[in-house]
Structures are given as C-alpha cells and as structure tokens.
N, C-alpha and C. Protein backbone atom coordinates (compact mmCIF):
# COMPACT_ATOMS: atom_id res chain seq x y z
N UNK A 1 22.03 106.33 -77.14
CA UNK A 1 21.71 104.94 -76.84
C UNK A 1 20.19 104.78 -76.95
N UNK A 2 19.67 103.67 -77.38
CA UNK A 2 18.46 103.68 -77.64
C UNK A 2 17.38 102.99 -76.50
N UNK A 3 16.00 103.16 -76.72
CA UNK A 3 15.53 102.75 -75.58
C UNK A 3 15.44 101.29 -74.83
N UNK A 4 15.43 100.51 -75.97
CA UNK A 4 15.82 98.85 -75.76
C UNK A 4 16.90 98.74 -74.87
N UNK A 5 18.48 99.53 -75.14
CA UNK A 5 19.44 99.34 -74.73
C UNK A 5 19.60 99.77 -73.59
N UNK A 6 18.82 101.27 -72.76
CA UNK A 6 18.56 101.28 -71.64
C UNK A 6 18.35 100.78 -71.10
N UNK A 7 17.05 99.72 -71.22
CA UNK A 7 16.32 98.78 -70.44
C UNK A 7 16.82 97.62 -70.07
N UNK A 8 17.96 97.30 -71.10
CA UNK A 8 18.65 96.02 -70.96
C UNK A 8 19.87 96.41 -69.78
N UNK A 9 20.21 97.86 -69.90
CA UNK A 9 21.16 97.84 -69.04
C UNK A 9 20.48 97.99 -67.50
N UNK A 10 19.70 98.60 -67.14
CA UNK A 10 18.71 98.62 -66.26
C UNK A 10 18.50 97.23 -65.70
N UNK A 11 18.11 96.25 -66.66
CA UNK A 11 17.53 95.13 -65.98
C UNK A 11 18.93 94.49 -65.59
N UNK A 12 20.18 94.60 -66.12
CA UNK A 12 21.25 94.26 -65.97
C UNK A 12 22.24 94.11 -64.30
N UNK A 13 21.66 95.75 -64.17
CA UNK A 13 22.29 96.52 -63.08
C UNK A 13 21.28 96.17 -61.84
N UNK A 14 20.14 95.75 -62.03
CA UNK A 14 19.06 95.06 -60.92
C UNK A 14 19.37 94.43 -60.80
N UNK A 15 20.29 93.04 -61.60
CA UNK A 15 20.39 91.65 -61.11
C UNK A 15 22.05 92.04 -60.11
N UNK A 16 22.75 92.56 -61.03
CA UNK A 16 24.05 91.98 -60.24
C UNK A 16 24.53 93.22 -59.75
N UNK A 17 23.64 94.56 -58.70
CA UNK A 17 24.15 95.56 -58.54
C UNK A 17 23.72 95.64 -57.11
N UNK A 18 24.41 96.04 -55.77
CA UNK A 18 24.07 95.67 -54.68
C UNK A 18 23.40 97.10 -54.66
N UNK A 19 22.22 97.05 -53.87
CA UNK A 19 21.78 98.38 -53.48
C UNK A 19 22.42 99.03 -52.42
N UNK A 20 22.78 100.14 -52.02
CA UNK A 20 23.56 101.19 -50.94
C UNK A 20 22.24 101.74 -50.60
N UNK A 21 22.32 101.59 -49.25
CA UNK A 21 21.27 102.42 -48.14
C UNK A 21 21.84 103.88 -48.42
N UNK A 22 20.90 104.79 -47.67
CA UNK A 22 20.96 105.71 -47.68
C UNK A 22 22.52 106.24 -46.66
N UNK A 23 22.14 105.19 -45.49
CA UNK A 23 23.33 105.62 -44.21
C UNK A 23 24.29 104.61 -44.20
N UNK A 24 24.06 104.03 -45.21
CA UNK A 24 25.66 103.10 -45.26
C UNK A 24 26.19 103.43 -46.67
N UNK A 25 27.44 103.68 -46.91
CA UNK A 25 28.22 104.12 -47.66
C UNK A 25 28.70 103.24 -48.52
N UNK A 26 28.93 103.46 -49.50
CA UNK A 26 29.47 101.67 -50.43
C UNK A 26 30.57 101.33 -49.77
N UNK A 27 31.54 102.04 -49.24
CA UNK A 27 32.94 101.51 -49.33
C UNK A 27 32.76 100.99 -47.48
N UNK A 28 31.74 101.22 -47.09
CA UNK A 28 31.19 100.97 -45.29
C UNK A 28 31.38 99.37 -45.57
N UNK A 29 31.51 98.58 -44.29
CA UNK A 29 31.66 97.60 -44.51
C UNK A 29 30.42 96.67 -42.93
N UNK A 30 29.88 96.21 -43.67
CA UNK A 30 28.48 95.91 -42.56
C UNK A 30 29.07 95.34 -41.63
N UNK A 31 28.29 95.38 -40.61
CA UNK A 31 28.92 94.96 -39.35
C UNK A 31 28.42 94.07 -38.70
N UNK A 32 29.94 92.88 -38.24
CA UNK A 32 29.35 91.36 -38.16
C UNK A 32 28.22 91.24 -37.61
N UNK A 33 27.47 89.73 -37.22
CA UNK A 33 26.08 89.59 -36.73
C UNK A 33 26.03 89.24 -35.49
N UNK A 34 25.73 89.43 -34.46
CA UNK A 34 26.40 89.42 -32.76
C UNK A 34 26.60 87.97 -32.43
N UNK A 35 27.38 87.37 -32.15
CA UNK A 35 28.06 86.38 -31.70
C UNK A 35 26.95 85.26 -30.97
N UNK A 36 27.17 84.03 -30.96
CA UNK A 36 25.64 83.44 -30.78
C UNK A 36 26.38 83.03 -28.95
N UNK A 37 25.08 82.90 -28.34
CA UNK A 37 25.76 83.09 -26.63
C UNK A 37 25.26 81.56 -26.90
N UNK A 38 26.65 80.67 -25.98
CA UNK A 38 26.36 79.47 -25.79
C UNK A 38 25.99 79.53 -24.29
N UNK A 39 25.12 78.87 -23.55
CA UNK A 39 25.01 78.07 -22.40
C UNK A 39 25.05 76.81 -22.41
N UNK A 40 26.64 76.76 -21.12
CA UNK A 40 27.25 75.65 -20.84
C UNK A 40 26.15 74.58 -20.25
N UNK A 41 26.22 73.31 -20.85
CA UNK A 41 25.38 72.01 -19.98
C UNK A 41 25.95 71.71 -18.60
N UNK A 42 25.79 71.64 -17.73
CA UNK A 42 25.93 71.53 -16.18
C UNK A 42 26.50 69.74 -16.14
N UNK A 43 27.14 70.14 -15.03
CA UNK A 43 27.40 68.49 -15.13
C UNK A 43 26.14 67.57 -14.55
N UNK A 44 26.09 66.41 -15.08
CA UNK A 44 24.83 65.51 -14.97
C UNK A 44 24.55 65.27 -13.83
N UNK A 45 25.20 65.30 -12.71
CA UNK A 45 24.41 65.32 -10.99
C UNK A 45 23.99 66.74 -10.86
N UNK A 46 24.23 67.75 -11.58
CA UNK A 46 24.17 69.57 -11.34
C UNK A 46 22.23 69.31 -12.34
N UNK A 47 22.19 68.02 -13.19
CA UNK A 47 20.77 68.52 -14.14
C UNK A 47 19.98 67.29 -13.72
N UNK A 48 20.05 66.61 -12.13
CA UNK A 48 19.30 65.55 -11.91
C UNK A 48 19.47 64.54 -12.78
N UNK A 49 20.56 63.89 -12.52
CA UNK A 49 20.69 62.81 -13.30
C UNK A 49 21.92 62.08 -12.28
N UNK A 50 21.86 60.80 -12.11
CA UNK A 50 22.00 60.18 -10.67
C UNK A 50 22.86 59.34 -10.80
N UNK A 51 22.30 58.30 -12.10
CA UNK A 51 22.92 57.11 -12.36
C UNK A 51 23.40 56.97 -14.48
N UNK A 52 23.93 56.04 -14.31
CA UNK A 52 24.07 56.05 -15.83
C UNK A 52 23.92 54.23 -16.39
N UNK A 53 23.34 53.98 -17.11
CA UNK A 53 22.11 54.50 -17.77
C UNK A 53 20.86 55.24 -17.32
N UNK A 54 19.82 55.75 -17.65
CA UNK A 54 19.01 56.16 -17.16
C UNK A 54 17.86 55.15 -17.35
N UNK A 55 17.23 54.71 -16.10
CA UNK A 55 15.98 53.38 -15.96
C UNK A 55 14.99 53.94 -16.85
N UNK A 56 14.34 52.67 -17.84
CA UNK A 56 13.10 53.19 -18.32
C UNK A 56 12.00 52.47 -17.92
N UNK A 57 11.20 53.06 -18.13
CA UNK A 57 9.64 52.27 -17.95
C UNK A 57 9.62 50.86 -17.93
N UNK A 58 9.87 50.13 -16.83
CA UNK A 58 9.59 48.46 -17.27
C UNK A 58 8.43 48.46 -17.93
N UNK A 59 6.87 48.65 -17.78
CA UNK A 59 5.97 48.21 -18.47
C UNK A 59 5.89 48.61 -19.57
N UNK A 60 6.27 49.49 -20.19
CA UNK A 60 6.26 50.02 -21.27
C UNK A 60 7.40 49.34 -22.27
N UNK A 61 8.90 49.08 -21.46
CA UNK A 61 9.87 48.15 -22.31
C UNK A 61 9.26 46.92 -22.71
N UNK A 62 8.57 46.00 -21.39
CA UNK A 62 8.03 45.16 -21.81
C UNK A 62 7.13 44.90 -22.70
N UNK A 63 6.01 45.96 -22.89
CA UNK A 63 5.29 45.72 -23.91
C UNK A 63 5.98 46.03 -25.46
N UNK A 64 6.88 46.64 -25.08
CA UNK A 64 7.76 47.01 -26.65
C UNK A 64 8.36 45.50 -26.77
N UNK A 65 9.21 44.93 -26.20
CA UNK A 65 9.55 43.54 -26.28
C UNK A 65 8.44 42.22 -26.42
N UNK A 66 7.38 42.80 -25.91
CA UNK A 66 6.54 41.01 -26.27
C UNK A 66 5.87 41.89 -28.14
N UNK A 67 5.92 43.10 -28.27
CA UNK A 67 5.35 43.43 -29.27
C UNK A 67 6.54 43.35 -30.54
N UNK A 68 7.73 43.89 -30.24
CA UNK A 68 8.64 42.82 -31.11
C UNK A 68 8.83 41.57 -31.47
N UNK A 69 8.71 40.89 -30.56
CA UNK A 69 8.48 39.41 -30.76
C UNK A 69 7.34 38.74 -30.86
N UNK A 70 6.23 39.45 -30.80
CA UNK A 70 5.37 38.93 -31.15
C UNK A 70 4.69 37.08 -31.27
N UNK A 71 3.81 36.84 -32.37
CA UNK A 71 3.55 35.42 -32.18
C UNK A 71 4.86 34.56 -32.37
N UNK A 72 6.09 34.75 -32.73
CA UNK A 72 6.77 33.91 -33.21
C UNK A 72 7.55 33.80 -31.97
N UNK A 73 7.54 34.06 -30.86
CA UNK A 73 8.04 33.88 -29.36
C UNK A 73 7.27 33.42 -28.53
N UNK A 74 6.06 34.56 -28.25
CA UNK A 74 5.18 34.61 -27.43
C UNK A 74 3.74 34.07 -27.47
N UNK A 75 3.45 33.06 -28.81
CA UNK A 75 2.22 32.63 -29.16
C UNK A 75 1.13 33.73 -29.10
N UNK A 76 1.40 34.71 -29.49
CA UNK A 76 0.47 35.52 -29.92
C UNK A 76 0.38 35.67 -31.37
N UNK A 77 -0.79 36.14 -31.62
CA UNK A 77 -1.14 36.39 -33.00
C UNK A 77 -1.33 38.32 -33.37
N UNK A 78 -0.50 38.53 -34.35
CA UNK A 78 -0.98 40.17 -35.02
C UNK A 78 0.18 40.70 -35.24
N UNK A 79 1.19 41.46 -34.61
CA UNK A 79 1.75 42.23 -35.34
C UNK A 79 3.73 41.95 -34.28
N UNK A 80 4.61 42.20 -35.56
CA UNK A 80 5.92 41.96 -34.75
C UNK A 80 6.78 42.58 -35.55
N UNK A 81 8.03 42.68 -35.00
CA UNK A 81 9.41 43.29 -35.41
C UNK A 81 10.34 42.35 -35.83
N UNK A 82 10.90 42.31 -36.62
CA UNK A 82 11.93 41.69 -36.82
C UNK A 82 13.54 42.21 -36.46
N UNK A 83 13.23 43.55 -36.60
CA UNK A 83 15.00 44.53 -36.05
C UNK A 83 13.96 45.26 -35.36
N UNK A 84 14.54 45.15 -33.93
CA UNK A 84 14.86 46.22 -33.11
C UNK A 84 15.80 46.20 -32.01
N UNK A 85 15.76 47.24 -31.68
CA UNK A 85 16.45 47.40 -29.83
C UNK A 85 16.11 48.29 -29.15
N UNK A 86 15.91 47.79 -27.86
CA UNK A 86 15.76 48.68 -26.72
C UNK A 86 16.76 49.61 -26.63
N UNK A 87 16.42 51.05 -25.76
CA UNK A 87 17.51 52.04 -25.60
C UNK A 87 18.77 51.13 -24.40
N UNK A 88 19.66 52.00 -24.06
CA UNK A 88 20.76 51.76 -23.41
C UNK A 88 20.03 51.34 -22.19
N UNK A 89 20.49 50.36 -21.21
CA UNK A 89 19.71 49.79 -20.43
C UNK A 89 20.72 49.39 -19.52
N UNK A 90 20.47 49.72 -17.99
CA UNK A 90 21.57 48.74 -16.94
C UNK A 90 21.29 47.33 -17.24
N UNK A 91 22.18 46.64 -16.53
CA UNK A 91 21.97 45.17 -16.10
C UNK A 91 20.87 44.71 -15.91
N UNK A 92 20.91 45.49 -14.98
CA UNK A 92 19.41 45.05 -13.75
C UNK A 92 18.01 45.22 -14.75
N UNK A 93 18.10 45.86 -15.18
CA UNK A 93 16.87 45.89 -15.80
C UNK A 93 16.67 45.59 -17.81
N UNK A 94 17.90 45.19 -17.67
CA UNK A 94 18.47 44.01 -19.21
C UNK A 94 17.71 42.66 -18.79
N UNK A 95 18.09 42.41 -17.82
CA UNK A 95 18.37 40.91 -17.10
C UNK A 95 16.57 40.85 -17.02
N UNK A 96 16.17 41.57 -16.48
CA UNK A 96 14.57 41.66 -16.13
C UNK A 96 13.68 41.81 -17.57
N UNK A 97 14.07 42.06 -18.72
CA UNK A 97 13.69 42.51 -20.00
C UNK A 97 13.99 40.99 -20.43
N UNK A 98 14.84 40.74 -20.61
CA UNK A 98 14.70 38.85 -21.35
C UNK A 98 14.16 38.16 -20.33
N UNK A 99 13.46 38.22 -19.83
CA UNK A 99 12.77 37.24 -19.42
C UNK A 99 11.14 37.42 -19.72
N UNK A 100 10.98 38.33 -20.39
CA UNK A 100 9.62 38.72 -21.61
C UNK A 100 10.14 37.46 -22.83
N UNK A 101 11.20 36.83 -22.88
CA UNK A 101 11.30 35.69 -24.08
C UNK A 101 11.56 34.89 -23.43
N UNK A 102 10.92 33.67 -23.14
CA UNK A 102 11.33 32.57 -22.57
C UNK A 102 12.21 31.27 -22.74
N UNK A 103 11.89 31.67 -24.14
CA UNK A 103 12.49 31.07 -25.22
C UNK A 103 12.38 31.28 -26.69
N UNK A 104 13.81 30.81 -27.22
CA UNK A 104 13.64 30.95 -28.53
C UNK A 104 14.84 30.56 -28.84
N UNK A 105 14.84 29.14 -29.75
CA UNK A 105 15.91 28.47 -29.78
C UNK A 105 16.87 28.19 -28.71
N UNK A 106 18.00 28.25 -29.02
CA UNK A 106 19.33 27.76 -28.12
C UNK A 106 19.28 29.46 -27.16
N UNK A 107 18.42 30.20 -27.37
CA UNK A 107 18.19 31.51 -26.17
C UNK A 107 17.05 31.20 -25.11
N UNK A 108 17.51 30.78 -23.85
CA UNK A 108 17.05 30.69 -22.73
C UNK A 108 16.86 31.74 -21.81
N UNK A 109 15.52 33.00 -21.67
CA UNK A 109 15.95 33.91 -20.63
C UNK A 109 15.86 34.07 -19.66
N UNK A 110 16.08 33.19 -18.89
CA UNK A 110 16.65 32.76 -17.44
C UNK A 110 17.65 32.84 -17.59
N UNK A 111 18.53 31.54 -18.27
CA UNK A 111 20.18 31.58 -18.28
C UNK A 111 20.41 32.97 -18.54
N UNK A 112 20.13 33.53 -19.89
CA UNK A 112 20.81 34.99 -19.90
C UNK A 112 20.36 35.90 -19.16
N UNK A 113 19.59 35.83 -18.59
CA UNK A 113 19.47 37.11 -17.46
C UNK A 113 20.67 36.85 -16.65
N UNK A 114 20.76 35.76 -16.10
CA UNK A 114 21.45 35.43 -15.01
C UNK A 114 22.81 35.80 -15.47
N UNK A 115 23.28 35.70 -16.76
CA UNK A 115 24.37 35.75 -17.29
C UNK A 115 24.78 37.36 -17.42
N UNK A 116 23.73 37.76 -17.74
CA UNK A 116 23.88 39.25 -17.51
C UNK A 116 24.29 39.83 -16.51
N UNK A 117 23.44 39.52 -15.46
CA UNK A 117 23.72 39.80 -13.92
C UNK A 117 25.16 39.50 -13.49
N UNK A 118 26.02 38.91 -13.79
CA UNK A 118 27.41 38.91 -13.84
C UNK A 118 28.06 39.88 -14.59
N UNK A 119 27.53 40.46 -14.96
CA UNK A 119 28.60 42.07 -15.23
C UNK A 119 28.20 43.31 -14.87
N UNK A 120 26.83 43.22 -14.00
CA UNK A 120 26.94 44.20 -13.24
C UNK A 120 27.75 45.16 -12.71
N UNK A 121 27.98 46.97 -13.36
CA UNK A 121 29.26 47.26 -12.66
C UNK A 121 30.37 47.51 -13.35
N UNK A 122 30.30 46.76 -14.50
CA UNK A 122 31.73 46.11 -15.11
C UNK A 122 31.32 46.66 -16.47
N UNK A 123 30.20 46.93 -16.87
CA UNK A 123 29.48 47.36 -18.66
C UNK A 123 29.23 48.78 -18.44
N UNK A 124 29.26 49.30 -19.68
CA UNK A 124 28.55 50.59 -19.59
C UNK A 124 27.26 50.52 -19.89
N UNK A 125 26.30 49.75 -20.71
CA UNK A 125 24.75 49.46 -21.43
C UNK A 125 24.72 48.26 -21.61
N UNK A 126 23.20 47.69 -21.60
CA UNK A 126 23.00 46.80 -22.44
C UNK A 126 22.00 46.96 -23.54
N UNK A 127 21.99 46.27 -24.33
CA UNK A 127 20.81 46.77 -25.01
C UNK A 127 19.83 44.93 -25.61
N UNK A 128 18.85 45.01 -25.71
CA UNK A 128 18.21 44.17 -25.92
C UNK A 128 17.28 44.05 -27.36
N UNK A 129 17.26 43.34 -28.25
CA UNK A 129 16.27 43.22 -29.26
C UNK A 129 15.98 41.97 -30.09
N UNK A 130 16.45 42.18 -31.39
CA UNK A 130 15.57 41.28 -32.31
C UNK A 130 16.78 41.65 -33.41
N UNK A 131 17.31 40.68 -34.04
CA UNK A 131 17.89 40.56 -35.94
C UNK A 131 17.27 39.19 -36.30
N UNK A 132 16.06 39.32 -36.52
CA UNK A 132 15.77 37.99 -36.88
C UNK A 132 15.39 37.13 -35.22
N UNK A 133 16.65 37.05 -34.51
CA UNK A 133 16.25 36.23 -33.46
C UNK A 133 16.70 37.05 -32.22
N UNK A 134 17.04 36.84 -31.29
CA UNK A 134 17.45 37.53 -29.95
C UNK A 134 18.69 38.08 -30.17
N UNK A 135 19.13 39.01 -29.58
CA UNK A 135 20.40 39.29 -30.05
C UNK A 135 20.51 40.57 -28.64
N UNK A 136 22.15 40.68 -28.39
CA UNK A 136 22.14 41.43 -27.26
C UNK A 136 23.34 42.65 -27.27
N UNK A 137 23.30 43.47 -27.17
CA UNK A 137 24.77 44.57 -27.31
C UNK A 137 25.00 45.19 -26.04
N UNK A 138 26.45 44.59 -25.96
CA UNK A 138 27.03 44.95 -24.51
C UNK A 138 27.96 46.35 -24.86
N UNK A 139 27.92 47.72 -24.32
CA UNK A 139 28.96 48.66 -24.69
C UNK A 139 30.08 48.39 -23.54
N UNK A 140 31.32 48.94 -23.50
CA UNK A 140 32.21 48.91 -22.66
C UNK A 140 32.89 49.79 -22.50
N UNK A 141 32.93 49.99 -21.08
CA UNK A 141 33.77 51.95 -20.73
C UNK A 141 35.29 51.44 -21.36
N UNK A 142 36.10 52.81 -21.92
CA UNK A 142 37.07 53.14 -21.61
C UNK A 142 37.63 53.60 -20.33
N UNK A 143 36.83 53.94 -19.97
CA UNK A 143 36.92 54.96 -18.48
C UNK A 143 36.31 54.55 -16.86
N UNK A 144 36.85 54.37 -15.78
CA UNK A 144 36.15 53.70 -14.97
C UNK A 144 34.44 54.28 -14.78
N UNK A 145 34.61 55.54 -14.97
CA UNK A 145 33.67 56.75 -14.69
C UNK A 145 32.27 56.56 -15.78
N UNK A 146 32.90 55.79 -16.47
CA UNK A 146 31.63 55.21 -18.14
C UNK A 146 31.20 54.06 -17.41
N UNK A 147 31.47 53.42 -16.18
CA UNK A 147 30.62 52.20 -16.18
C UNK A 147 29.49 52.68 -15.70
N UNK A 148 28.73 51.36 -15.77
CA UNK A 148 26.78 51.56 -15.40
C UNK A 148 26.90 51.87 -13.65
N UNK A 149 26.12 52.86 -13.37
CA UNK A 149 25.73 53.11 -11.90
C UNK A 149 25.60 54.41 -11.16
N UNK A 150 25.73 54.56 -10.44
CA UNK A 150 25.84 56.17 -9.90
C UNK A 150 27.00 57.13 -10.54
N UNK A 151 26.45 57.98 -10.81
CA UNK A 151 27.36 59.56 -11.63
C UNK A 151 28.21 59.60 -10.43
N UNK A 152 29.31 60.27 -10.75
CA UNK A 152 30.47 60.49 -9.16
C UNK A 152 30.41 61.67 -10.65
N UNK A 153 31.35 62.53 -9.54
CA UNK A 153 31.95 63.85 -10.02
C UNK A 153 33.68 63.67 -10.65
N UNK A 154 33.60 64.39 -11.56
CA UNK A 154 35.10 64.58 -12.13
C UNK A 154 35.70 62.92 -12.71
N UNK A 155 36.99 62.33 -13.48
CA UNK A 155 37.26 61.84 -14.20
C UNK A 155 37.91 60.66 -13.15
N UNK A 156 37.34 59.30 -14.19
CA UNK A 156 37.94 58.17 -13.64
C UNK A 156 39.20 57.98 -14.34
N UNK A 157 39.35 56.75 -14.08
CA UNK A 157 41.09 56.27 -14.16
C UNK A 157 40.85 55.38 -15.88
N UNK A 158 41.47 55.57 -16.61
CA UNK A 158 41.42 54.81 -18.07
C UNK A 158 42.00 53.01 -17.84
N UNK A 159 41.24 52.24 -18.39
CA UNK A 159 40.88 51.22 -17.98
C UNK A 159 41.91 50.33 -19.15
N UNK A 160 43.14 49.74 -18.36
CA UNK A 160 43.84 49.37 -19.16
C UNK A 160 43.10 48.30 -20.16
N UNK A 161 43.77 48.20 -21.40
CA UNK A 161 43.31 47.31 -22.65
C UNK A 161 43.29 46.29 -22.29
N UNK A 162 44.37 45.79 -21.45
CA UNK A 162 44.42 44.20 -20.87
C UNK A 162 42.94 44.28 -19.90
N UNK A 163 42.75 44.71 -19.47
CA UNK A 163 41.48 44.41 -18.31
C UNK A 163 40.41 44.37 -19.68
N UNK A 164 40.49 45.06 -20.66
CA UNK A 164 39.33 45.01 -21.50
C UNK A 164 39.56 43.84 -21.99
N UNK A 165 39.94 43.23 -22.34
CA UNK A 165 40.80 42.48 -23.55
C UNK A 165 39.73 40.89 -22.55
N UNK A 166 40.18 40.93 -21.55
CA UNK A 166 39.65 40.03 -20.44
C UNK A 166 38.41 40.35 -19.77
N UNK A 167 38.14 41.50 -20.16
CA UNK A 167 36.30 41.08 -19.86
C UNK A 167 35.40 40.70 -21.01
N UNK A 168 36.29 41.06 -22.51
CA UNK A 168 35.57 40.38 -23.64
C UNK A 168 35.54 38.44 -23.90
N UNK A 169 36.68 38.35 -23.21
CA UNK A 169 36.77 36.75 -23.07
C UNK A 169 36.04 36.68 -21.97
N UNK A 170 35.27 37.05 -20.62
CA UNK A 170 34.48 36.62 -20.26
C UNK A 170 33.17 36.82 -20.70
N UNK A 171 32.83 38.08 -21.40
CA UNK A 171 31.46 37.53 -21.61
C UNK A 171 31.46 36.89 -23.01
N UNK A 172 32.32 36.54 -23.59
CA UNK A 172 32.16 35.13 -24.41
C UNK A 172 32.27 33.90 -24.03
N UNK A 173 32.25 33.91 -22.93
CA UNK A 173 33.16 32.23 -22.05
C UNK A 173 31.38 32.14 -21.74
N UNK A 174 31.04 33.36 -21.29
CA UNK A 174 29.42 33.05 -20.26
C UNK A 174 28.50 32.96 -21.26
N UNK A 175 28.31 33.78 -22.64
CA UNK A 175 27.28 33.77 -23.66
C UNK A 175 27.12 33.01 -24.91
N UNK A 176 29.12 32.61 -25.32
CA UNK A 176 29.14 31.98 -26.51
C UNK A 176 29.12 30.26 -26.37
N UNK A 177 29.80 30.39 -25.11
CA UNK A 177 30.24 29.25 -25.03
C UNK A 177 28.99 28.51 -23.71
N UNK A 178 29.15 28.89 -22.78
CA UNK A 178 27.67 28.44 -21.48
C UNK A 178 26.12 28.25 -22.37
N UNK A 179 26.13 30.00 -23.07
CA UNK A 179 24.56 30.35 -23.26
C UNK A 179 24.50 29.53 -24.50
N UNK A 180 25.18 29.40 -25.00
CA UNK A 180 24.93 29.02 -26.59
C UNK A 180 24.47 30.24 -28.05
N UNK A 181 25.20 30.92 -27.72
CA UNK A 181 25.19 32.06 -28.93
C UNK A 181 25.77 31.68 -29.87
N UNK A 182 25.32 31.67 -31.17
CA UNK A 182 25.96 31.43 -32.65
C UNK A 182 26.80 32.30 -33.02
N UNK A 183 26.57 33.67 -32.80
CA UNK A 183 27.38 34.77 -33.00
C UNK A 183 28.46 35.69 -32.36
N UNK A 184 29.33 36.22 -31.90
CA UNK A 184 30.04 36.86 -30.60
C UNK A 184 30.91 37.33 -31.23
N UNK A 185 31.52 38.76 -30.90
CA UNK A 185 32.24 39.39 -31.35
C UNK A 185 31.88 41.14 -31.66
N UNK A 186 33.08 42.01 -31.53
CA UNK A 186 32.87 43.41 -31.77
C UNK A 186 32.21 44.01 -32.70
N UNK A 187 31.25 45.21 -32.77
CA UNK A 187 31.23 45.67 -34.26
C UNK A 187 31.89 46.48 -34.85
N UNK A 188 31.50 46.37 -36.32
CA UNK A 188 32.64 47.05 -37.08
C UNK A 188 32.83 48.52 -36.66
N UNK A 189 31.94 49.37 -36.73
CA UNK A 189 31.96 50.33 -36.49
C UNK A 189 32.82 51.05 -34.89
N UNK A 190 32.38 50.36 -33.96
CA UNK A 190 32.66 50.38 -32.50
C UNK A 190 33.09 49.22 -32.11
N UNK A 191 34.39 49.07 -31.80
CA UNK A 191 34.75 47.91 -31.12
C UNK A 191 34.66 47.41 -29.88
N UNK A 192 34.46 48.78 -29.32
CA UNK A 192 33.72 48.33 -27.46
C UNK A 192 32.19 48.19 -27.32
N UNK A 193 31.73 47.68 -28.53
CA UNK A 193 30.25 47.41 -28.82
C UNK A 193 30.35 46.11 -29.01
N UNK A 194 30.04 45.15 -28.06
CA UNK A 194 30.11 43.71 -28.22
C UNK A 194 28.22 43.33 -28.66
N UNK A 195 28.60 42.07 -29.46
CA UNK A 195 27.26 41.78 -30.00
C UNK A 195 26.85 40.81 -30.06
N UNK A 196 26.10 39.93 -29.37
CA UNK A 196 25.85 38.43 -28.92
C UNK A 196 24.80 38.18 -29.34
N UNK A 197 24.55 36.93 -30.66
CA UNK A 197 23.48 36.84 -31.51
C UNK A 197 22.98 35.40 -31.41
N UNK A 198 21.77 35.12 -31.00
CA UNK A 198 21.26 33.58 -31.50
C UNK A 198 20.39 33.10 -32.50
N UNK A 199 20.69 32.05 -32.87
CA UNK A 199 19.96 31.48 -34.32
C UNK A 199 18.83 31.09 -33.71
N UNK A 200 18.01 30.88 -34.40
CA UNK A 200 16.66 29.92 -33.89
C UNK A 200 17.09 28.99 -34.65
C-alpha cells in the first residue's frame, strides 16, 4: 500500500474511530453520569410567603403607571407606553393603582377602583395597564385555595363552573355595563383570564 493511501486511511480512522483508554476496554461500557439530586420547594408558608398575590412596591408601581401613561393621561410631557401591565396584583392594591389615571375616556378611576373592591376574595389577580387605553385582567381560581389572600395549608374545594359562570356575569354587570368598558370577555388562550378594555 502506498504512502498516500496510508495517510488517507489514518486520517480516516481519526475522524470516525473512538479512542479506548488504556483502563477501559472497548467492549466496557461507560458508566452512567450520577443522577442529578433534586431539592424539593417547601410549601409557600414553609419559604415566607403569607399571602397570594405577593404586594409590590406602591411607589414604585405608581411611578411605572404615571410613566406608562404618560402625557396622554397625566399632562405630562416625555416619555410613555402604549402596552403594558403591572405584575399580578390583589384588589387592594389594583384598586389603589387606578387611581394614578383619573381619567381617560369612558375610564373613571374612582368608579373602577371601587368596582374592583367588590371582588375582593373572590379573584385570584388583578392586573393593571395600557393596549392603547386602560385595560384590566382579572384571573380566576379554579380552586378555593387560588383565591387572593392568606396561604392556608393543603387543598381547597374545586369551585363549581356554575359559581364561575356567575362571577363572570358579575364582573361584567359592574365593568361592562356600570363602568362603561367597550370590551369584556375571556382570553383566547386562558379562559379564566377575564379582560376589561376601554376606548378613549
């Protein structure tokens, strides 16, 4: 065989030839890679955590909200959002967050705070922002144990469809129809994600 043809087989046997250690044997078969150790998450009163949602910074929400809305709410001049939202938010401090907009169009935030404040208890989040104009997302437990407020231990009772079915007709009776929302109804994605939108 000639020397070209060595070399070709050489470079051959480098690409697709596994190397054998000295102390492992070809026909040895390596040995798996040690198992990855999970640590379990504790339940949420076991990692300081009290209530559900978890409260955020009023001054800091607020300045995220007059800085979303900017001059076209708040008669300020410089810089604004057009989409956003606040994280998951109780009532109590939903209700306290629109009232950084005083107005804007057929959205009054007085009335909707106040309107909010009637489901205290009864929601799992709210969330607060901006599509263009005010807009609000209510989530809703399946589970008694998913509503907004103090963590309890171990599993609530599943919350028949009819009771759901009838708290979505109330907060459309209080937002679509009282507040004057243009928009109302589930989203596509999540249907216990209610979404209450006003036009300017």
């Amino acid at each position: 065989m000639n020397r070209g043809l060595l070399n070709l087989a050489a470079l051959g046997c480098a690409a697709f030839c596994l190397p054998v250690h000295p102390q492992q044997q070809a026909n040895e078969v390596a040995p798996p890679p040690p198992a990855a150790e999970m640590t379990p998450l504790g339940h949420a009163a076991d990692l300081g955590i009290t209530q559900y949602p978890l409260e955020v910074d009023m001054n800091l929400a607020e300045q995220f909200v007059r800085i979303g809305f900017g001059s076209k709410a708040l008669g300020q001049r410089g810089f604004q959002s057009t989409e956003f939202l606040t994280p998951l938010l109780g009532t109590k401090q939903a209700a306290q967050l629109v009232l950084v907009v005083p107005e804007y169009g057929n959205f009054k935030g007085t009335s909707v705070a106040e309107g909010i404040k009637r489901f205290a208890g009864r929601v799992s989040s709210v969330q607060f922002g901006r599509e263009g104009s005010p807009v609000l997302y209510f989530q809703l437990p399946y589970w008694t144990h998913q509503r907004e407020g103090p963590i309890t231990r171990g599993r609530g009772t599943r919350i028949p469809d009819e009771q759901t079915k009838q708290l979505v007709e109330e907060l459309r009776k209080v937002f679509a129809t009282e507040l004057g929302a243009e928009e109302f109804g589930p989203t596509e994605i999540d249907k216990r994600r209610i979404r209450v939108w006003w036009h300017h």
